[in-house]
Protein backbone atom coordinates (compact mmCIF):
# COMPACT_ATOMS: atom_id res chain seq x y z
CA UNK A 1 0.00 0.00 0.00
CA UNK A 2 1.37 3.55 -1.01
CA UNK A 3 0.53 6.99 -0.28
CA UNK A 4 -1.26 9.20 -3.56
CA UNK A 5 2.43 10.34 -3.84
CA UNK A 6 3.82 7.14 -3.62
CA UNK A 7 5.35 7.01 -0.37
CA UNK A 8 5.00 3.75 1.14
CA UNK A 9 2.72 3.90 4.84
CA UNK A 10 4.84 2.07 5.76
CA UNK A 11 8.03 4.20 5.58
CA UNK A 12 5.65 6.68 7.03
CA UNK A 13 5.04 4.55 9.59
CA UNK A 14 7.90 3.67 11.09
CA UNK A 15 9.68 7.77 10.70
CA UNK A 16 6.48 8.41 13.09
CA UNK A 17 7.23 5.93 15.62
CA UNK A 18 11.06 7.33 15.25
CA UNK A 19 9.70 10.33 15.47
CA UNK A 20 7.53 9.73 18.80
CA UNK A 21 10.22 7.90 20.80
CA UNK A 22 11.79 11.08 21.29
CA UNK A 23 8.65 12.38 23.06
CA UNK A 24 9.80 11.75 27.26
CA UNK A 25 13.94 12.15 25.96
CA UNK A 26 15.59 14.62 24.47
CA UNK A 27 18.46 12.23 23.37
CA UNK A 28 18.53 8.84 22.56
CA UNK A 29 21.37 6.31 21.18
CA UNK A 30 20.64 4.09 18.24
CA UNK A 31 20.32 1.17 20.41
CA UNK A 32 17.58 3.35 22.79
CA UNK A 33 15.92 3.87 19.52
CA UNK A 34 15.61 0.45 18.48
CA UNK A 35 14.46 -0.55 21.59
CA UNK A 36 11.78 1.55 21.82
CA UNK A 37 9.95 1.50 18.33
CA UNK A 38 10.88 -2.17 18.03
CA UNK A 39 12.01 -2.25 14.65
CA UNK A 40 15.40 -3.95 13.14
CA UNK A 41 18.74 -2.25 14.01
CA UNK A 42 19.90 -1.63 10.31
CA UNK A 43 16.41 -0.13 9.68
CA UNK A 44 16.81 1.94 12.64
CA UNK A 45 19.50 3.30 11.29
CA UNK A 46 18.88 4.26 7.98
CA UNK A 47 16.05 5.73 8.73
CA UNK A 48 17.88 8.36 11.59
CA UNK A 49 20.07 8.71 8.75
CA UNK A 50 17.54 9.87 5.88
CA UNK A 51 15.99 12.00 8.91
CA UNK A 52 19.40 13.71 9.58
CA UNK A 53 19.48 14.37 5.87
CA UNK A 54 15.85 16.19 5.89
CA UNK A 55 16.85 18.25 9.26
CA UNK A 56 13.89 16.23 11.15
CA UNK A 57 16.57 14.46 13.29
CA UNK A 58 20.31 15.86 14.83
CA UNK A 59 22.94 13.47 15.26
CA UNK A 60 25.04 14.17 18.21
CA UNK A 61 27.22 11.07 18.67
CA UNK A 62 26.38 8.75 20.24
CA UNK A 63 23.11 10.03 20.11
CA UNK A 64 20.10 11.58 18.47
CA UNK A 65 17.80 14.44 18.85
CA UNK A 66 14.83 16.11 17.12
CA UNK A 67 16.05 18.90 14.68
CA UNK A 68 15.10 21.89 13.62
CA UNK A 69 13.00 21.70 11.55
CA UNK A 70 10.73 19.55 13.63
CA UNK A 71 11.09 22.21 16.70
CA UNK A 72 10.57 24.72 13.70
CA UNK A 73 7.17 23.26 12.99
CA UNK A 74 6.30 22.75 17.06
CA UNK A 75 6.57 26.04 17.36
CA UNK A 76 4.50 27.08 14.12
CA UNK A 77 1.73 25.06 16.13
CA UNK A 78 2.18 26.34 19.10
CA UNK A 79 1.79 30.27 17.62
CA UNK A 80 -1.47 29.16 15.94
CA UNK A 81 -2.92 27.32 19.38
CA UNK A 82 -5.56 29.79 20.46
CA UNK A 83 -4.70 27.52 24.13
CA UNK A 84 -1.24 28.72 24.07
CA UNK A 85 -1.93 32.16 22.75
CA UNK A 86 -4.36 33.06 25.30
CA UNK A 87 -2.30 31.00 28.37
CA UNK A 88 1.33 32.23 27.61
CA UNK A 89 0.98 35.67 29.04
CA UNK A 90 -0.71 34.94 32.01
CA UNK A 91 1.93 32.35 33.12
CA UNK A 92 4.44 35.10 32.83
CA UNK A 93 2.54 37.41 35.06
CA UNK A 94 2.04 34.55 37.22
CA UNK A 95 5.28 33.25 37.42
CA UNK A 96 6.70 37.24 38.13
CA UNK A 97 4.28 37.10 41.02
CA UNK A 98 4.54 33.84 42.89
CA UNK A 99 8.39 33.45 41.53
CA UNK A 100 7.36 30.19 40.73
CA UNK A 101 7.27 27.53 38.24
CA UNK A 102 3.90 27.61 35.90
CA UNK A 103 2.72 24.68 33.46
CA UNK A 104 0.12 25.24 30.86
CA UNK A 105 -1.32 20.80 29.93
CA UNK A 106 -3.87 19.22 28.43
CA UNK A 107 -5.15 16.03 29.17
CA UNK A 108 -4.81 12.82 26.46
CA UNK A 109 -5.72 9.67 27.80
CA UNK A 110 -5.16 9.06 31.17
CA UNK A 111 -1.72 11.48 30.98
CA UNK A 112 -1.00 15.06 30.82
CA UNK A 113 0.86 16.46 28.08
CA UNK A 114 2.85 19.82 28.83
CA UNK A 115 2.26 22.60 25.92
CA UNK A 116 4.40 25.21 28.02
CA UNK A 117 6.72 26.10 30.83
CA UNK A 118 7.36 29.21 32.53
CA UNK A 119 10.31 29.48 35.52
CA UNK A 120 13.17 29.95 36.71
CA UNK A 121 16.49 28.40 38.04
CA UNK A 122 14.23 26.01 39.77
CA UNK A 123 12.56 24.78 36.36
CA UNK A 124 15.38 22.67 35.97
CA UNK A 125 14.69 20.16 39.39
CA UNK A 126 11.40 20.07 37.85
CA UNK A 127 10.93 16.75 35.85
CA UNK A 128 8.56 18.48 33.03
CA UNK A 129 9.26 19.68 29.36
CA UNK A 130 7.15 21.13 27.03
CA UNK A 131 6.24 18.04 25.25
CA UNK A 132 6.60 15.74 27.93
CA UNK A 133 4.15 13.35 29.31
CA UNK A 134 3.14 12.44 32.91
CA UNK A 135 0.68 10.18 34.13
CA UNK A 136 -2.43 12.07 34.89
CA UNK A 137 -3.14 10.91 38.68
CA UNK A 138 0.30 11.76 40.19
CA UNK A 139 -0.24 15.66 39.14
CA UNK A 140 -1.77 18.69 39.93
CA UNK A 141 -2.90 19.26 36.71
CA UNK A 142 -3.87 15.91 35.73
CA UNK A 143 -6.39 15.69 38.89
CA UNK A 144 -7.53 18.94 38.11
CA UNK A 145 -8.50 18.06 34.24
CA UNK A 146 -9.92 14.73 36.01
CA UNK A 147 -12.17 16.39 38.52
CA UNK A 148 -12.89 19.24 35.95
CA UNK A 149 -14.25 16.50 33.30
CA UNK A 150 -15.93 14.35 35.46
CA UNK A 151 -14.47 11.00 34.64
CA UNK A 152 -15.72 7.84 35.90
CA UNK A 153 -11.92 7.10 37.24
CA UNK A 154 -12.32 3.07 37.28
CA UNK A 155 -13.67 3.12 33.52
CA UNK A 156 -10.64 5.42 32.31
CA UNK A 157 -8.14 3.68 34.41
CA UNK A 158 -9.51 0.10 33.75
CA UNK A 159 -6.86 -0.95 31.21
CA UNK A 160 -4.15 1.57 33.12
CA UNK A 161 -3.20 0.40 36.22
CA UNK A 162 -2.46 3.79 38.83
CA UNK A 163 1.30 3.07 38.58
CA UNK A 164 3.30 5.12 41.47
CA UNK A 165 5.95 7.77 40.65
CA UNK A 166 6.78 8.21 44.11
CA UNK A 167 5.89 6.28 47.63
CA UNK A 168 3.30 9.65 47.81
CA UNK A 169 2.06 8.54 44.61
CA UNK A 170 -2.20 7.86 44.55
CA UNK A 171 -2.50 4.40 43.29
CA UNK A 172 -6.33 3.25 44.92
CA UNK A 173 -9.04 4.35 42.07
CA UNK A 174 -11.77 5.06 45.01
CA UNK A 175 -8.85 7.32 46.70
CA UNK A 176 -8.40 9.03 43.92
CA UNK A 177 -12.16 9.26 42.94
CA UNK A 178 -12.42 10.56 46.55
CA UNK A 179 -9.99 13.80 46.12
CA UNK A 180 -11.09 14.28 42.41
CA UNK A 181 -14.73 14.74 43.97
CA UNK A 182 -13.39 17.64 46.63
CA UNK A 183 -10.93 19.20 44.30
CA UNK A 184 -14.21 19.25 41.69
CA UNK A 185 -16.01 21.67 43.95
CA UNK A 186 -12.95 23.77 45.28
CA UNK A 187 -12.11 24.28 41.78
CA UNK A 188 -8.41 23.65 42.08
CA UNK A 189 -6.37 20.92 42.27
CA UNK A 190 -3.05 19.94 44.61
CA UNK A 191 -0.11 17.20 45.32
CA UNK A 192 2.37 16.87 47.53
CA UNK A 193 5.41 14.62 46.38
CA UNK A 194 3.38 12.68 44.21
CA UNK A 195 5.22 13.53 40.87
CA UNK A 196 8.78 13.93 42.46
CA UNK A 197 10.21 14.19 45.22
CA UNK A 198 10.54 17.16 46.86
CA UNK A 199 7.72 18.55 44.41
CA UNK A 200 4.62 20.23 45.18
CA UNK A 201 2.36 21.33 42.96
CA UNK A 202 -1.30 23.48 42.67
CA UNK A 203 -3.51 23.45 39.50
CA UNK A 204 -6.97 25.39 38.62
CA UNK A 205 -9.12 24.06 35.46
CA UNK A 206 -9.32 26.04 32.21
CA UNK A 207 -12.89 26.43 31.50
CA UNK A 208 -16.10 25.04 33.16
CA UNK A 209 -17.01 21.56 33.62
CA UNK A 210 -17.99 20.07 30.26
CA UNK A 211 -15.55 22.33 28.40
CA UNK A 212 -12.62 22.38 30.39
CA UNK A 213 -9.82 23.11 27.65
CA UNK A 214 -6.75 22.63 29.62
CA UNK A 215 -5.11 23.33 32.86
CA UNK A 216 -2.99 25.84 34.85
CA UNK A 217 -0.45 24.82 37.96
CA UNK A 218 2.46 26.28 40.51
CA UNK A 219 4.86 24.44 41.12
CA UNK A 220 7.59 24.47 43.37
CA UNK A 221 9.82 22.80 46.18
CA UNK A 222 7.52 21.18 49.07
CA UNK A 223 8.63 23.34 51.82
CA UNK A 224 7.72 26.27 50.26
CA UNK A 225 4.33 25.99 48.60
CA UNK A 226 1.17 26.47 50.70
CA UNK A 227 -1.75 25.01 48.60
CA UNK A 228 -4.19 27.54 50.50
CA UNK A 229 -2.40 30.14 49.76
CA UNK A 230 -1.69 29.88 46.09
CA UNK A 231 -5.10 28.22 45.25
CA UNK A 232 -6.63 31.58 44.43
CA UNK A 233 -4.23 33.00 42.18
CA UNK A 234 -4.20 30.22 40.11
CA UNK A 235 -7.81 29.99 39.88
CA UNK A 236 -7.87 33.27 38.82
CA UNK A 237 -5.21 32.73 36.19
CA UNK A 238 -7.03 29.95 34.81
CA UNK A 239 -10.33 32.35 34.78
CA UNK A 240 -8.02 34.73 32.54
CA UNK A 241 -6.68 32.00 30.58
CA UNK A 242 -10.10 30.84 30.10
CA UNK A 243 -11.60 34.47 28.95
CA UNK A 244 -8.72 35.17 26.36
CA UNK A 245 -8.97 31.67 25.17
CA UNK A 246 -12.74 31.86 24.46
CA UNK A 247 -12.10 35.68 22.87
CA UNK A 248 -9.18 34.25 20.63
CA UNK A 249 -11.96 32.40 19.51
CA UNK A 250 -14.55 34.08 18.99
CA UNK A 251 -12.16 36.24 16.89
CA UNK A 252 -11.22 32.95 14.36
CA UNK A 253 -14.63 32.01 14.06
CA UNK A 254 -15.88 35.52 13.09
CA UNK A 255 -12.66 35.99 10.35
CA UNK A 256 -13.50 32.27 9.29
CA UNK A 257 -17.44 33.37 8.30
């Protein structure tokens, strides 16, 4: 089977799963890469190499990483996110306030995927990248995009067993159905160690229930964060996020008629 253009799918195929390996490391050796899409050494390797070629793929021996031209077009779809457009300047404001860490996700599945970052020094103890994936239950975000939608938690977790990042880690679906069920009325969202160590977070919805869009956290080092305390400013970032977003819009459907 070929494309219209003649490009087999499966060529296709296989520079996606390539591709995709590289979405929880930055760098990975040929043997990594092999490992993880599951396909023949020598193919492997021909295939980094015609990606190299194309600028989709960097070789830094011994290792690989995505090029530019593949951050090129992650960042053409980040400008046209109306998400990211309407988020990105309230995390800065946010961030210059609290002098914390601020993550913009969405939710796929039962993980959160991060579309931005916005920190400082401390970013870097944070185990997040814009990009990355973490499973939805051991984050502020993820319980707050969980609560937010009103999941039945065994259903979306019946083929996903609650695996633990940490001994903190929620693992029990009626635990976790439990919190999801306060944090659903206080409107935000909180751990405590449950990502990483060391690693407390706070997280507010983007949009009502039923159209939830995203979400909005703090993050920072345990000793220092004080879910009480930061729960309404991010609330009310998410609120703002939530406003621009729906304006943004409102805008492309009104230039799109």
């Amino acid at each position: 089977m070929t494309t219209h253009n003649d490009v087999p799918v499966a060529v296709i195929d296989r520079a996606a799963r390539l591709l995709e390996a590289f979405r929880d490391s930055e760098r990975l050796t040929l043997a990594e890469l092999t490992r993880l899409t599951g396909m023949p050494r020598s193919s492997t390797h021909r295939l980094l190499n015609q990606l190299v070629e194309i600028g989709w793929v960097r070789r830094d021996a011994p290792a690989y990483s995505l090029g530019t031209k593949m951050l090129e077009l992650g960042s053409l779809v980040q400008h046209n996110d109306a998400l990211h457009r309407a988020a990105l300047p309230v995390m800065h404001e946010l961030h210059g306030r609290t002098g914390l860490v601020v993550h913009l996700a969405v939710l796929t599945g039962t993980e959160v995927l991060y579309l931005e970052k916005v920190g400082g020094p401390y970013s870097m103890r944070i185990p997040s990248r814009v990009g990355g994936r973490q499973p939805a239950h051991c984050t502020a975000l993820g319980k707050a995009l969980l609560a937010q939608g009103q999941y039945d938690v065994e259903a979306l977790f019946a083929d996903h067993p609650l695996p633990a990042r940490t001994p903190h880690s929620v693992t029990d679906p009626g635990r976790l159905r439990s919190e999801l069920a306060r944090m659903r009325e206080q409107h935000v969202a909180h751990e405590r160690d449950e990502a990483a160590p060391g690693v407390s977070c706070v997280a507010a919805p983007i949009g009502p229930a039923g159209k939830c869009v995203g979400a909005l956290s703090l993050s920072g080092p345990s000793a220092s964060i004080r879910a009480t305390a930061l729960a309404a400013p991010v609330r009310v970032a998410a609120l703002t996020a939530w406003r621009r977003f729906t304006h943004l819009r409102a805008g492309n459907a009104r230039t799109a008629v």
